[in-house]
N, C-alpha and C. Protein backbone atom coordinates (compact mmCIF):
# COMPACT_ATOMS: atom_id res chain seq x y z
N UNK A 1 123.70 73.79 137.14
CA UNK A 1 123.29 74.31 135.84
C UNK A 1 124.02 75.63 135.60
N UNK A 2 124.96 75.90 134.74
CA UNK A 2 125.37 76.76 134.00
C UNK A 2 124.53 78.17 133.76
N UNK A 3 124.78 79.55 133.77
CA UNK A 3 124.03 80.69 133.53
C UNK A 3 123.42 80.39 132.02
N UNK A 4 124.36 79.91 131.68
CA UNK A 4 123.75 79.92 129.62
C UNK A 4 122.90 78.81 129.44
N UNK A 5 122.93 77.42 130.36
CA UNK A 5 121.94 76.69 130.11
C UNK A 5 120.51 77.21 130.99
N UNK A 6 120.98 78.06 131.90
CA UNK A 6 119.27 78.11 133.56
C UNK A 6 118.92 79.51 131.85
N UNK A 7 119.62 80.08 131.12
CA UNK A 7 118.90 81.31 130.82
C UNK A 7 118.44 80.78 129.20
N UNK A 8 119.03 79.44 129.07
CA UNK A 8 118.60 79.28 127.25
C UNK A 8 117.50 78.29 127.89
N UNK A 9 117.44 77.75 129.01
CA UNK A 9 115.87 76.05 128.92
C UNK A 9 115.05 78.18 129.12
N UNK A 10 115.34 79.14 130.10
CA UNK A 10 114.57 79.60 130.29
C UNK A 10 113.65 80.81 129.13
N UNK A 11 114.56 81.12 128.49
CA UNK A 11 113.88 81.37 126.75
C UNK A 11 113.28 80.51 126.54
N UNK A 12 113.52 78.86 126.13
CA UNK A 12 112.85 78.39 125.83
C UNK A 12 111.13 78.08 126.01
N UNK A 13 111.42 78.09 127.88
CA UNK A 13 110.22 78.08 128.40
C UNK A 13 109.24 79.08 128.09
N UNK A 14 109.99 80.33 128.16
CA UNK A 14 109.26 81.71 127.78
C UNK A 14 108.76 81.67 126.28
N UNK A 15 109.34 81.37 125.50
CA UNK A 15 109.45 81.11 124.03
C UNK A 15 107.76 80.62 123.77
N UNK A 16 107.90 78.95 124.37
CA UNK A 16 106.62 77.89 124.49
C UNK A 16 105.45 78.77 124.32
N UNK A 17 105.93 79.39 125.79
CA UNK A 17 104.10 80.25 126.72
C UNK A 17 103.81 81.10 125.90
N UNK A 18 104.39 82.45 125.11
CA UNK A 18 104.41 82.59 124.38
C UNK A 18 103.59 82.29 123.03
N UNK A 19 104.27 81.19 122.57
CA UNK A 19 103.69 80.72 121.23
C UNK A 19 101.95 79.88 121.37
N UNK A 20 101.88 79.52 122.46
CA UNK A 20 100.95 78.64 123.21
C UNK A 20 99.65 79.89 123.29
N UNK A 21 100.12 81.01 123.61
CA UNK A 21 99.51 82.10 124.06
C UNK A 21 98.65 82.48 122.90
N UNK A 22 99.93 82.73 121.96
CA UNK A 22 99.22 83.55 120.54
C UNK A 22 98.37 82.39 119.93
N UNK A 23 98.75 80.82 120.12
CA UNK A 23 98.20 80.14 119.24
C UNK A 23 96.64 80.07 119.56
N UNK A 24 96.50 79.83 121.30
CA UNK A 24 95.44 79.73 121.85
C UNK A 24 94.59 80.62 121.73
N UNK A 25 95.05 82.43 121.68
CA UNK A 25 94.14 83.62 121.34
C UNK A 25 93.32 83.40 120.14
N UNK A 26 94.48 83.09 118.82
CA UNK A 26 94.17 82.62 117.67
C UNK A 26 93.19 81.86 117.45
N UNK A 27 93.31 80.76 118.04
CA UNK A 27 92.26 79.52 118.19
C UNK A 27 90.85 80.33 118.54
N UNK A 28 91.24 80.72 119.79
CA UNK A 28 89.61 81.28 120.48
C UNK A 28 88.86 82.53 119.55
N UNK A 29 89.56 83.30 118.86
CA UNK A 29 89.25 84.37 117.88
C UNK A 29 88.47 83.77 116.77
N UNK A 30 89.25 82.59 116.14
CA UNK A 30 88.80 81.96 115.06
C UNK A 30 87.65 80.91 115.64
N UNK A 31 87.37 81.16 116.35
CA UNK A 31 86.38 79.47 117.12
C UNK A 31 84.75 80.86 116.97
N UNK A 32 85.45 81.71 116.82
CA UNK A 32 83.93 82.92 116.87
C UNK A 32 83.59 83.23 114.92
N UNK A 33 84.44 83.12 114.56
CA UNK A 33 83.73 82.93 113.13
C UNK A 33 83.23 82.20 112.57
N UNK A 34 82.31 81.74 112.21
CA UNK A 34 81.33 80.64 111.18
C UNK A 34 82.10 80.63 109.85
N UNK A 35 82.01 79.43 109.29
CA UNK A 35 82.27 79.22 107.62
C UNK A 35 81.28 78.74 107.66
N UNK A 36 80.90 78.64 106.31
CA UNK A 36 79.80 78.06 105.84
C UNK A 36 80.42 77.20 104.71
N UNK A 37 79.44 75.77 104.11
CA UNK A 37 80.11 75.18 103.03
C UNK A 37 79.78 75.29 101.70
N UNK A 38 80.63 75.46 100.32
CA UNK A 38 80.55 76.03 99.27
C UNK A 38 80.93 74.46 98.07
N UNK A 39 79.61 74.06 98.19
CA UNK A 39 80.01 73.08 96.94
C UNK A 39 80.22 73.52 95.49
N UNK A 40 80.43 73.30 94.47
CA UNK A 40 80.38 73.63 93.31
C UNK A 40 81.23 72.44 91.93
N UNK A 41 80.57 73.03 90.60
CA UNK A 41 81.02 72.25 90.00
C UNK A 41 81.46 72.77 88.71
N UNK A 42 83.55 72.76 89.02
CA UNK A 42 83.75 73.29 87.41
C UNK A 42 84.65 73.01 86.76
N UNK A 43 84.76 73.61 85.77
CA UNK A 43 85.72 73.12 84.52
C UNK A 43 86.97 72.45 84.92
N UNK A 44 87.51 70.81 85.20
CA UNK A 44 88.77 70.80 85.53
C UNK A 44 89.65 71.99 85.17
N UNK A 45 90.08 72.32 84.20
CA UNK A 45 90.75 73.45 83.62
C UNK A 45 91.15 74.20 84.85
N UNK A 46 89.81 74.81 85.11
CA UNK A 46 89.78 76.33 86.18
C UNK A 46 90.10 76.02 87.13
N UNK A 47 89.88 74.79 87.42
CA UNK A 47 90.11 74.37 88.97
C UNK A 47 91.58 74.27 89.44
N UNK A 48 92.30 73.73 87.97
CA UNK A 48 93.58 73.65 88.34
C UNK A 48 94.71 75.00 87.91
N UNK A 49 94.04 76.08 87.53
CA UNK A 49 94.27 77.42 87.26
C UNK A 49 93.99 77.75 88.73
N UNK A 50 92.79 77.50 89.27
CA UNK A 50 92.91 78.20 90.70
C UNK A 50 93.98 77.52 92.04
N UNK A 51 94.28 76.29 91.41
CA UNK A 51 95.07 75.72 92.63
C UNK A 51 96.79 76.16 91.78
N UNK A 52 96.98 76.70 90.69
CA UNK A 52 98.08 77.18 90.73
C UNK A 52 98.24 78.82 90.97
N UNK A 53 97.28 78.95 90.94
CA UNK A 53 97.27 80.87 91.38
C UNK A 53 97.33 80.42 92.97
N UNK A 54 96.33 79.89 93.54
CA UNK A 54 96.61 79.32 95.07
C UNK A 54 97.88 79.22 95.40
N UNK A 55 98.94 77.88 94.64
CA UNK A 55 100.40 77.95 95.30
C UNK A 55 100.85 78.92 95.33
N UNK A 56 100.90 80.03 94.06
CA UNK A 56 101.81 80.96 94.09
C UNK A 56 101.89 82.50 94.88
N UNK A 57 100.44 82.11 95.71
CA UNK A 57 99.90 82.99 96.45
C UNK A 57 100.33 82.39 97.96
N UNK A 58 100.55 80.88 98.25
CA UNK A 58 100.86 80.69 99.46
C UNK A 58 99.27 80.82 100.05
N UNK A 59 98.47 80.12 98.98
CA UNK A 59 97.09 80.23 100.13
C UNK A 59 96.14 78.75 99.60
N UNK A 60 95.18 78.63 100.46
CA UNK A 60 94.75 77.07 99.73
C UNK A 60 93.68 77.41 98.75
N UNK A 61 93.05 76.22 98.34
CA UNK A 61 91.95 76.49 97.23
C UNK A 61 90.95 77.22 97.54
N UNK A 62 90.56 76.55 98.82
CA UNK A 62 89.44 77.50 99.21
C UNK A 62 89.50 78.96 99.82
N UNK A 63 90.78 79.07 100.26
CA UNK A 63 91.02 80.79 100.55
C UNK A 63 91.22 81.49 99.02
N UNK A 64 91.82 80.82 98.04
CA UNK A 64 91.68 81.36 97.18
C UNK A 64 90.63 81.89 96.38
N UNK A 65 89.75 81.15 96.44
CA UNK A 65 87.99 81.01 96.02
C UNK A 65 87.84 82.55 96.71
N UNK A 66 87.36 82.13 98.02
CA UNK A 66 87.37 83.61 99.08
C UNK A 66 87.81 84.78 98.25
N UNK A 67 88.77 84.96 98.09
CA UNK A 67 89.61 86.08 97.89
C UNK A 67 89.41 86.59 96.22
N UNK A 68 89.41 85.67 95.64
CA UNK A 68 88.37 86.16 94.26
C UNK A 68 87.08 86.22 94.23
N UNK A 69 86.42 85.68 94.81
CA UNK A 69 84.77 86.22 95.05
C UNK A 69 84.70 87.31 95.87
N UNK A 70 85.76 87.84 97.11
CA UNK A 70 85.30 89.07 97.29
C UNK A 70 86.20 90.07 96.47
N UNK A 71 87.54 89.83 95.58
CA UNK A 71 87.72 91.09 94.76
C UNK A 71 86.49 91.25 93.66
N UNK A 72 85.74 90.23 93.31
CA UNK A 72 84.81 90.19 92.40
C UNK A 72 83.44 91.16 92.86
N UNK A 73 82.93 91.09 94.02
CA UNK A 73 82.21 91.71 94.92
C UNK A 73 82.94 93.30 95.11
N UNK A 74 83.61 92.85 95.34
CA UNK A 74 84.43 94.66 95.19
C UNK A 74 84.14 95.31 94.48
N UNK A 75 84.74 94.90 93.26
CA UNK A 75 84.71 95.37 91.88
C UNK A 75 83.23 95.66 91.31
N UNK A 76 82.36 94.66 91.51
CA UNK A 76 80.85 95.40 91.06
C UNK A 76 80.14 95.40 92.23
N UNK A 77 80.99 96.31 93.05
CA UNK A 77 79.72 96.82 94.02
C UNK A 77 78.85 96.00 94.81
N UNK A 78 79.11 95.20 94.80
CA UNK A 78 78.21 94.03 95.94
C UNK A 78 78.37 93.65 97.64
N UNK A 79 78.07 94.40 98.16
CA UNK A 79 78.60 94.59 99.93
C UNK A 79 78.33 92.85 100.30
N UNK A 80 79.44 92.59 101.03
CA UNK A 80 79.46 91.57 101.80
C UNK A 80 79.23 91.67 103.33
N UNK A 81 78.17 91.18 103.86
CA UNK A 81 77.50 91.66 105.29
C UNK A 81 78.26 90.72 106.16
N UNK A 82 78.52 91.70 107.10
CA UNK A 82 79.02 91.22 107.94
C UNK A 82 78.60 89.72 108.98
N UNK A 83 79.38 88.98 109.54
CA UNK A 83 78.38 87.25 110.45
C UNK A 83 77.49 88.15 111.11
N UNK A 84 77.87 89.14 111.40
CA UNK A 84 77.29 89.50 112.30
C UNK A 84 75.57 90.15 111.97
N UNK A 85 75.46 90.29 111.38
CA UNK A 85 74.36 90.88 110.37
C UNK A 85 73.89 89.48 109.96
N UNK A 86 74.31 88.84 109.30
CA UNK A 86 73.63 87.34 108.80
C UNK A 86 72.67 86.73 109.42
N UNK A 87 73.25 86.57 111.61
CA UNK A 87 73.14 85.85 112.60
C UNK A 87 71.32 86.63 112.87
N UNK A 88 71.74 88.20 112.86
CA UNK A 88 70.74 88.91 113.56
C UNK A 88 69.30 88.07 112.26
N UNK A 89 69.72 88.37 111.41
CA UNK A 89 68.78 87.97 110.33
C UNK A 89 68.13 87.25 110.38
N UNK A 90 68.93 85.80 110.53
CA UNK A 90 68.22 84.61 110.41
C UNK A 90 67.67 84.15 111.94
N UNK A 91 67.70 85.26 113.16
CA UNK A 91 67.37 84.75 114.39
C UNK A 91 65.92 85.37 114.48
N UNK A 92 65.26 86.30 113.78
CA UNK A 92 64.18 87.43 113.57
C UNK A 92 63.23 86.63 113.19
């Protein structure tokens, strides 16, 4: 094996563990937050106003939702409590 092939499989390998690493932290970080589910029912219109503000944001429908209900919450003052606060709540 060649220096440029033992040192490019060996980036590669490093590369993997790596990506494997962050994905898996990721995973386990996100495996500690709760969603909850948000049915609703509205105007075709809006819906497809929010899935084109969505593309052009690079985010999906429902992160989009998110992200205007809490600038909306922002804006008039309405604190969003933390899971963590929710959990204590409903365990009392």
């Amino acid at each position: 094996m060649s220096f440029q092939a033992a040192t490019s499989h060996s980036w590669t390998r490093t590369t993997k563990c790596v990506t494997f690493t962050l994905l898996y932290n990721a995973l386990c970080y996100m495996s500690k937050i709760k969603t909850a589910t948000l049915n609703l029912r509205i105007d075709p219109r809006v819906k497809e106003g929010i899935r084109i503000a969505a593309n052009r944001d690079h985010r999906s429908v429902a992160n989009m939702v998110e992200i205007l209900i809490r600038r909306h919450c922002a804006d008039t003052g309405v604190r969003i409590p933390e899971q963590s606060e929710l959990f204590q709540e409903n365990s009392q």
